[in-house]
C-alpha atoms as a PDB file:
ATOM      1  CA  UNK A   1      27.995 -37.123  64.540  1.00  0.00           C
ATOM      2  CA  UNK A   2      28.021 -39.278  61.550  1.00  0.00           C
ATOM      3  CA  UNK A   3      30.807 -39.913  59.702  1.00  0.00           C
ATOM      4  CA  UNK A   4      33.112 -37.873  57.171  1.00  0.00           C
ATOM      5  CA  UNK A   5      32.520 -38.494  53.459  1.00  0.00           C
ATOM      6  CA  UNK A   6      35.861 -38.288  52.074  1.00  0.00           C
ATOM      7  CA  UNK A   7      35.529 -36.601  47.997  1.00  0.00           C
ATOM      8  CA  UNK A   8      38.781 -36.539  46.065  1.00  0.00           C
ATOM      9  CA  UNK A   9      39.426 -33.193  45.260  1.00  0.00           C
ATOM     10  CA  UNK A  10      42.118 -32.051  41.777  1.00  0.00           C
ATOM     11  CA  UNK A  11      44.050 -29.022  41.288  1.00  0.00           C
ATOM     12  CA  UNK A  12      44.697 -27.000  37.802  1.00  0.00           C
ATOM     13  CA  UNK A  13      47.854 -25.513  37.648  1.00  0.00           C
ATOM     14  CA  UNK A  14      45.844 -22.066  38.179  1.00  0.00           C
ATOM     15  CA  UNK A  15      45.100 -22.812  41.452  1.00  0.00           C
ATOM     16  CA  UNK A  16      48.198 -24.865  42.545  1.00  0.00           C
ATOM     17  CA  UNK A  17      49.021 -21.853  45.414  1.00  0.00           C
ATOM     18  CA  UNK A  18      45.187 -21.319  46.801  1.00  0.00           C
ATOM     19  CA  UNK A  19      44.397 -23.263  49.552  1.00  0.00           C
ATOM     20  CA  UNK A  20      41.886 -25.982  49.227  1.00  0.00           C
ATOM     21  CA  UNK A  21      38.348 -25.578  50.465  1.00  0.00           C
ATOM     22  CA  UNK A  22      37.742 -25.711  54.397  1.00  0.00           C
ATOM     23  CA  UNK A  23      35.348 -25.040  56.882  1.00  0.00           C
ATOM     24  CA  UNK A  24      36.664 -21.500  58.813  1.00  0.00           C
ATOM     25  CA  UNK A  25      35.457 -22.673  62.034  1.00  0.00           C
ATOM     26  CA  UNK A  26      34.279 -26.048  63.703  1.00  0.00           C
ATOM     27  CA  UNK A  27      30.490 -25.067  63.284  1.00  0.00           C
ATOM     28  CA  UNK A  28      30.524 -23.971  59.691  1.00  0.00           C
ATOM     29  CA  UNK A  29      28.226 -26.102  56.956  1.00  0.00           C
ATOM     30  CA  UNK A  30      29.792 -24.663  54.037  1.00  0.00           C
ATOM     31  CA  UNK A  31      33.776 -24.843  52.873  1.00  0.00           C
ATOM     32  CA  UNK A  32      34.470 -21.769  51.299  1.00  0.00           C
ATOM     33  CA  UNK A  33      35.714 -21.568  47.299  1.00  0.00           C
ATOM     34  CA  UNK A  34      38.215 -19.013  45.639  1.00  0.00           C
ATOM     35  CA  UNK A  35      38.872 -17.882  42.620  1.00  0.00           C
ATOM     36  CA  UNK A  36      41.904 -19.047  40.593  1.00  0.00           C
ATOM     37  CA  UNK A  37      41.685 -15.856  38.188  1.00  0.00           C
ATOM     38  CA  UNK A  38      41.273 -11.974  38.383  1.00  0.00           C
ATOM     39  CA  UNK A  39      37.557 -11.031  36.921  1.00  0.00           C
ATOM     40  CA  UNK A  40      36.751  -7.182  37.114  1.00  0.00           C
ATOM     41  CA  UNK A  41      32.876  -7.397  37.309  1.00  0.00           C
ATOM     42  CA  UNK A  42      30.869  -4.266  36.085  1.00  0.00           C
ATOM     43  CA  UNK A  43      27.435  -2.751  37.832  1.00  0.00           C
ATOM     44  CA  UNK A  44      25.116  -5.444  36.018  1.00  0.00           C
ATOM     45  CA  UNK A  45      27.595  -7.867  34.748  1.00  0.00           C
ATOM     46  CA  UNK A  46      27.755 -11.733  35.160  1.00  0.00           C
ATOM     47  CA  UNK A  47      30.910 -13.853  34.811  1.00  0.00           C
ATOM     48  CA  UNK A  48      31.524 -17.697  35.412  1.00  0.00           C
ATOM     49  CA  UNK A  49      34.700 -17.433  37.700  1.00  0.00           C
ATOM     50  CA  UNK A  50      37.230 -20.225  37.602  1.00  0.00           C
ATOM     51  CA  UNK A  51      38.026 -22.312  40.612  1.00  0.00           C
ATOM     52  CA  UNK A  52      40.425 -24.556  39.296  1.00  0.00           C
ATOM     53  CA  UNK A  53      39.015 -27.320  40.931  1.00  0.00           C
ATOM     54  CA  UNK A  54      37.932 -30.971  40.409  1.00  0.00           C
ATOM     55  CA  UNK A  55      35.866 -33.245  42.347  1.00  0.00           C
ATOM     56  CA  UNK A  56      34.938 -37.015  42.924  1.00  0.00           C
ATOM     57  CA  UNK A  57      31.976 -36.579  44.593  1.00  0.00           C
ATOM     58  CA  UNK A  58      30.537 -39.970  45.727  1.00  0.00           C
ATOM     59  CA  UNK A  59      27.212 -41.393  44.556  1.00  0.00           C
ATOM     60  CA  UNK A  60      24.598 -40.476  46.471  1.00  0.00           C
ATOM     61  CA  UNK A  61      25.844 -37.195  47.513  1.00  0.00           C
ATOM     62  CA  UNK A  62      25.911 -34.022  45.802  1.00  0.00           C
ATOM     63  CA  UNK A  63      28.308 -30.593  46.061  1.00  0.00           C
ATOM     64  CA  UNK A  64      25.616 -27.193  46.232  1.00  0.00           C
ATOM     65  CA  UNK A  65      27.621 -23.934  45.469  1.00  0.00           C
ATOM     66  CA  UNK A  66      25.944 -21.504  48.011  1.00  0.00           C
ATOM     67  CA  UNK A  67      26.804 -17.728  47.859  1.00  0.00           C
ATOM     68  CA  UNK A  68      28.556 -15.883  50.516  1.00  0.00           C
ATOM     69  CA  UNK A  69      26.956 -13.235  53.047  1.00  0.00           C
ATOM     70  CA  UNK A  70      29.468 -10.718  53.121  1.00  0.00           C
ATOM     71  CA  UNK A  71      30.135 -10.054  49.627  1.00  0.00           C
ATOM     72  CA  UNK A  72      26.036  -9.812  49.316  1.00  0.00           C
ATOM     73  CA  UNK A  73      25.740  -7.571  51.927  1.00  0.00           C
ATOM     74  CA  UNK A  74      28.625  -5.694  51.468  1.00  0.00           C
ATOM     75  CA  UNK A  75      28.856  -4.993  47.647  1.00  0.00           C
ATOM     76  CA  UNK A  76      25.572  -6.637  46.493  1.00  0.00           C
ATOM     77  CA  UNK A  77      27.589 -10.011  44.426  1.00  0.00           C
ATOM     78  CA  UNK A  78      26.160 -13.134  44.538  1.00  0.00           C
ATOM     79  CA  UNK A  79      25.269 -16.424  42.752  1.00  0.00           C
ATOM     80  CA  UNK A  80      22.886 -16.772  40.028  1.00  0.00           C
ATOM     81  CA  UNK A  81      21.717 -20.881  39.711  1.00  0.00           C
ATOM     82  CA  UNK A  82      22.240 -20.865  43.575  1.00  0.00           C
ATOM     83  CA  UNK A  83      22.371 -23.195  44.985  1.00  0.00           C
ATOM     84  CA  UNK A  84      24.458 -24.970  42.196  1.00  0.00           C
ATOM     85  CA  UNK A  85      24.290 -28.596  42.116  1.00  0.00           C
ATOM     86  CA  UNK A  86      27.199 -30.488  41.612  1.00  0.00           C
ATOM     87  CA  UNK A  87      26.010 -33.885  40.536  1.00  0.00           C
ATOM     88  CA  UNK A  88      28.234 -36.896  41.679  1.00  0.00           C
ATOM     89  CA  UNK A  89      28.775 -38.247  38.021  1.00  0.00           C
ATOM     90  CA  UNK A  90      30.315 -34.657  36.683  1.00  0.00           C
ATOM     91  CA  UNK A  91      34.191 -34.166  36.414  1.00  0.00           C
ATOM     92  CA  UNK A  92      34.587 -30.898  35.102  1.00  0.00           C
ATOM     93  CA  UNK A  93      35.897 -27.638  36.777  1.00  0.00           C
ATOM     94  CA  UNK A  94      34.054 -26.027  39.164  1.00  0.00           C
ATOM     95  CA  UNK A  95      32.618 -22.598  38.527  1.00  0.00           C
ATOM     96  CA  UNK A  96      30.915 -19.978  40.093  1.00  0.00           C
ATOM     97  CA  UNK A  97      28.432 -17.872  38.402  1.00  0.00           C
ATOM     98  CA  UNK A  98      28.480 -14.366  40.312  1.00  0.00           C
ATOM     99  CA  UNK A  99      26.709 -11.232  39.494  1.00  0.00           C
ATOM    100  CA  UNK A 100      27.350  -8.178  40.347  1.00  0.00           C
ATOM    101  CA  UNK A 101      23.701  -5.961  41.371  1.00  0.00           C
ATOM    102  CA  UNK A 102      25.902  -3.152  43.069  1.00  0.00           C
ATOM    103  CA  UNK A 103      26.229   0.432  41.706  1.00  0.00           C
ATOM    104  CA  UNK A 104      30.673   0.019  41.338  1.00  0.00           C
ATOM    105  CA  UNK A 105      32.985  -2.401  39.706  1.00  0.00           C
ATOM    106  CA  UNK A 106      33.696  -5.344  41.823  1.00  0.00           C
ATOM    107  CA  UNK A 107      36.979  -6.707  41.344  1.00  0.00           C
ATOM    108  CA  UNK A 108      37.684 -10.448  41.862  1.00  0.00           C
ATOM    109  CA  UNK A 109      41.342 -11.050  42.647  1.00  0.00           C
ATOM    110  CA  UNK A 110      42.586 -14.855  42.623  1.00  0.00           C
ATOM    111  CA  UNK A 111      42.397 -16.557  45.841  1.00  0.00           C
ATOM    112  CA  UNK A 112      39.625 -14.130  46.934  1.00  0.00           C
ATOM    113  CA  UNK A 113      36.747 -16.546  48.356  1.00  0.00           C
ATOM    114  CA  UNK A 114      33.431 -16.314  46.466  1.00  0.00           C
ATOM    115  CA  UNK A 115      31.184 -18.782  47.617  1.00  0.00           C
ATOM    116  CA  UNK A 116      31.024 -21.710  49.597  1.00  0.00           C
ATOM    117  CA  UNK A 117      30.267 -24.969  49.114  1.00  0.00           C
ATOM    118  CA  UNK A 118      28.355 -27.469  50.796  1.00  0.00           C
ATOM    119  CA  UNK A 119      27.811 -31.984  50.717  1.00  0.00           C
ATOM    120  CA  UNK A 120      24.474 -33.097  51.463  1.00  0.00           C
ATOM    121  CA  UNK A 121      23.676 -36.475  51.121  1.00  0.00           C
ATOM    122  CA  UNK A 122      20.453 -37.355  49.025  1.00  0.00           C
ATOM    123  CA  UNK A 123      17.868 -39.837  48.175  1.00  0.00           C
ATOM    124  CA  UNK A 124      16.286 -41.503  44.611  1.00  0.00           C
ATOM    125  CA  UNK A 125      12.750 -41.139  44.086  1.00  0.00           C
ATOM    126  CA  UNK A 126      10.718 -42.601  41.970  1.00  0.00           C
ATOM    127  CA  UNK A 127       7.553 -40.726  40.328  1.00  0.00           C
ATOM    128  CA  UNK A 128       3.942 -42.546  40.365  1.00  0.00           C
ATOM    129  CA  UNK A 129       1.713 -40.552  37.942  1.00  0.00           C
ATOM    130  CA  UNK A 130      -2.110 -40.856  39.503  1.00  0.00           C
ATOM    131  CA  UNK A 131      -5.284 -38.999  38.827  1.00  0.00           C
ATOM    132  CA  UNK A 132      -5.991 -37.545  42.248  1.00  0.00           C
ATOM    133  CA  UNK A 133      -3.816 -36.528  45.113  1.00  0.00           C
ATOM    134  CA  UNK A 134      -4.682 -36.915  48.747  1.00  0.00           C
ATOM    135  CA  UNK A 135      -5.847 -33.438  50.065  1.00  0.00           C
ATOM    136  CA  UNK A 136      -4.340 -30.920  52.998  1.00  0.00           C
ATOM    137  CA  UNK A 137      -5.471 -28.584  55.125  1.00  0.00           C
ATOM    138  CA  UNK A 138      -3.344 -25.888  53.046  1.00  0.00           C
ATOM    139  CA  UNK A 139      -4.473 -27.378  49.954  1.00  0.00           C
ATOM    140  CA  UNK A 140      -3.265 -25.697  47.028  1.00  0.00           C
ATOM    141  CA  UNK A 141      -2.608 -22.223  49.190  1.00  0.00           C
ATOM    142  CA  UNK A 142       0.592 -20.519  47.101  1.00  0.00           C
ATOM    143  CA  UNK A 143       3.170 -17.921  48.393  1.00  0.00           C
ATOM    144  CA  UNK A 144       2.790 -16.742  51.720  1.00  0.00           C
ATOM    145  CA  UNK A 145      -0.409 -19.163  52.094  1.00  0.00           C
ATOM    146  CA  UNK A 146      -0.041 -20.332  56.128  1.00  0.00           C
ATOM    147  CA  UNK A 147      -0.575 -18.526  58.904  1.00  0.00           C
ATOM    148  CA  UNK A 148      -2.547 -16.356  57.019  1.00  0.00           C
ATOM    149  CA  UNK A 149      -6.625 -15.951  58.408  1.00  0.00           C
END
């Protein structure tokens, strides 16, 4: 197992009594995130939700803001921009863009988890502009291109 990144993680005073972000059980990839504010979201609607949090992410990693199962399955609310980056150079709060595509008003109630959140490590690349490519077998095959004869 490799080691554990540590990333500094602030508190507003909104969400001074919500527990920080963990993993729920030894397996999980993602650390879920709650709200630190009541949102009432209409059939339709979209609303950046407020965590109340603040992180140090360390160069070379990145945070991505992944939305939760249940509450897709269960009341069709999840994450527009998902995943959502989290750069290592940005400071500022994170928050959660949900969307509500059920038929009833979903009510967000602080402390309610909304997504999770995930640290993958990444690389730089650089970009070579050329005039040709080398070629593949799939070739320039779009959507639902393999395993198709």
């Amino acid at each position: 197992m490799d080691a554990t990144v540590e990333i500094k993680i602030k508190r507003d005073v909104s969400a001074r009594d919500i527990p920080l972000p963990s993993y729920a059980t030894d397996g999980a990839a993602g650390m879920d995130l709650r709200a630190s504010e009541n949102v009432e979201l209409l059939p339709g609607e979209r609303s950046s939700v407020r965590t109340g949090l603040y992180l140090e992410i360390p160069y070379g990693w990145e945070g991505q803001v992944r939305p939760r199962s249940g509450l897709a399955h269960k009341y069709g609310v999840t994450l527009l921009n998902s995943p959502g980056t989290i750069d290592s150079d940005y400071r500022g709060e994170i928050r959660v863009i949900l969307i509500n595509f059920g038929q009833e008003t979903f009510s967000v109630k602080k402390g309610d988890r909304i997504a999770q959140i995930i640290f993958s490590r990444h690389g730089r690349t650089e970009l070579i502009e050329k005039e040709e490519i080398s070629g593949t077998e799939r070739a320039d095959g779009g959507f639902g291109s393999t395993g198709i004869k």
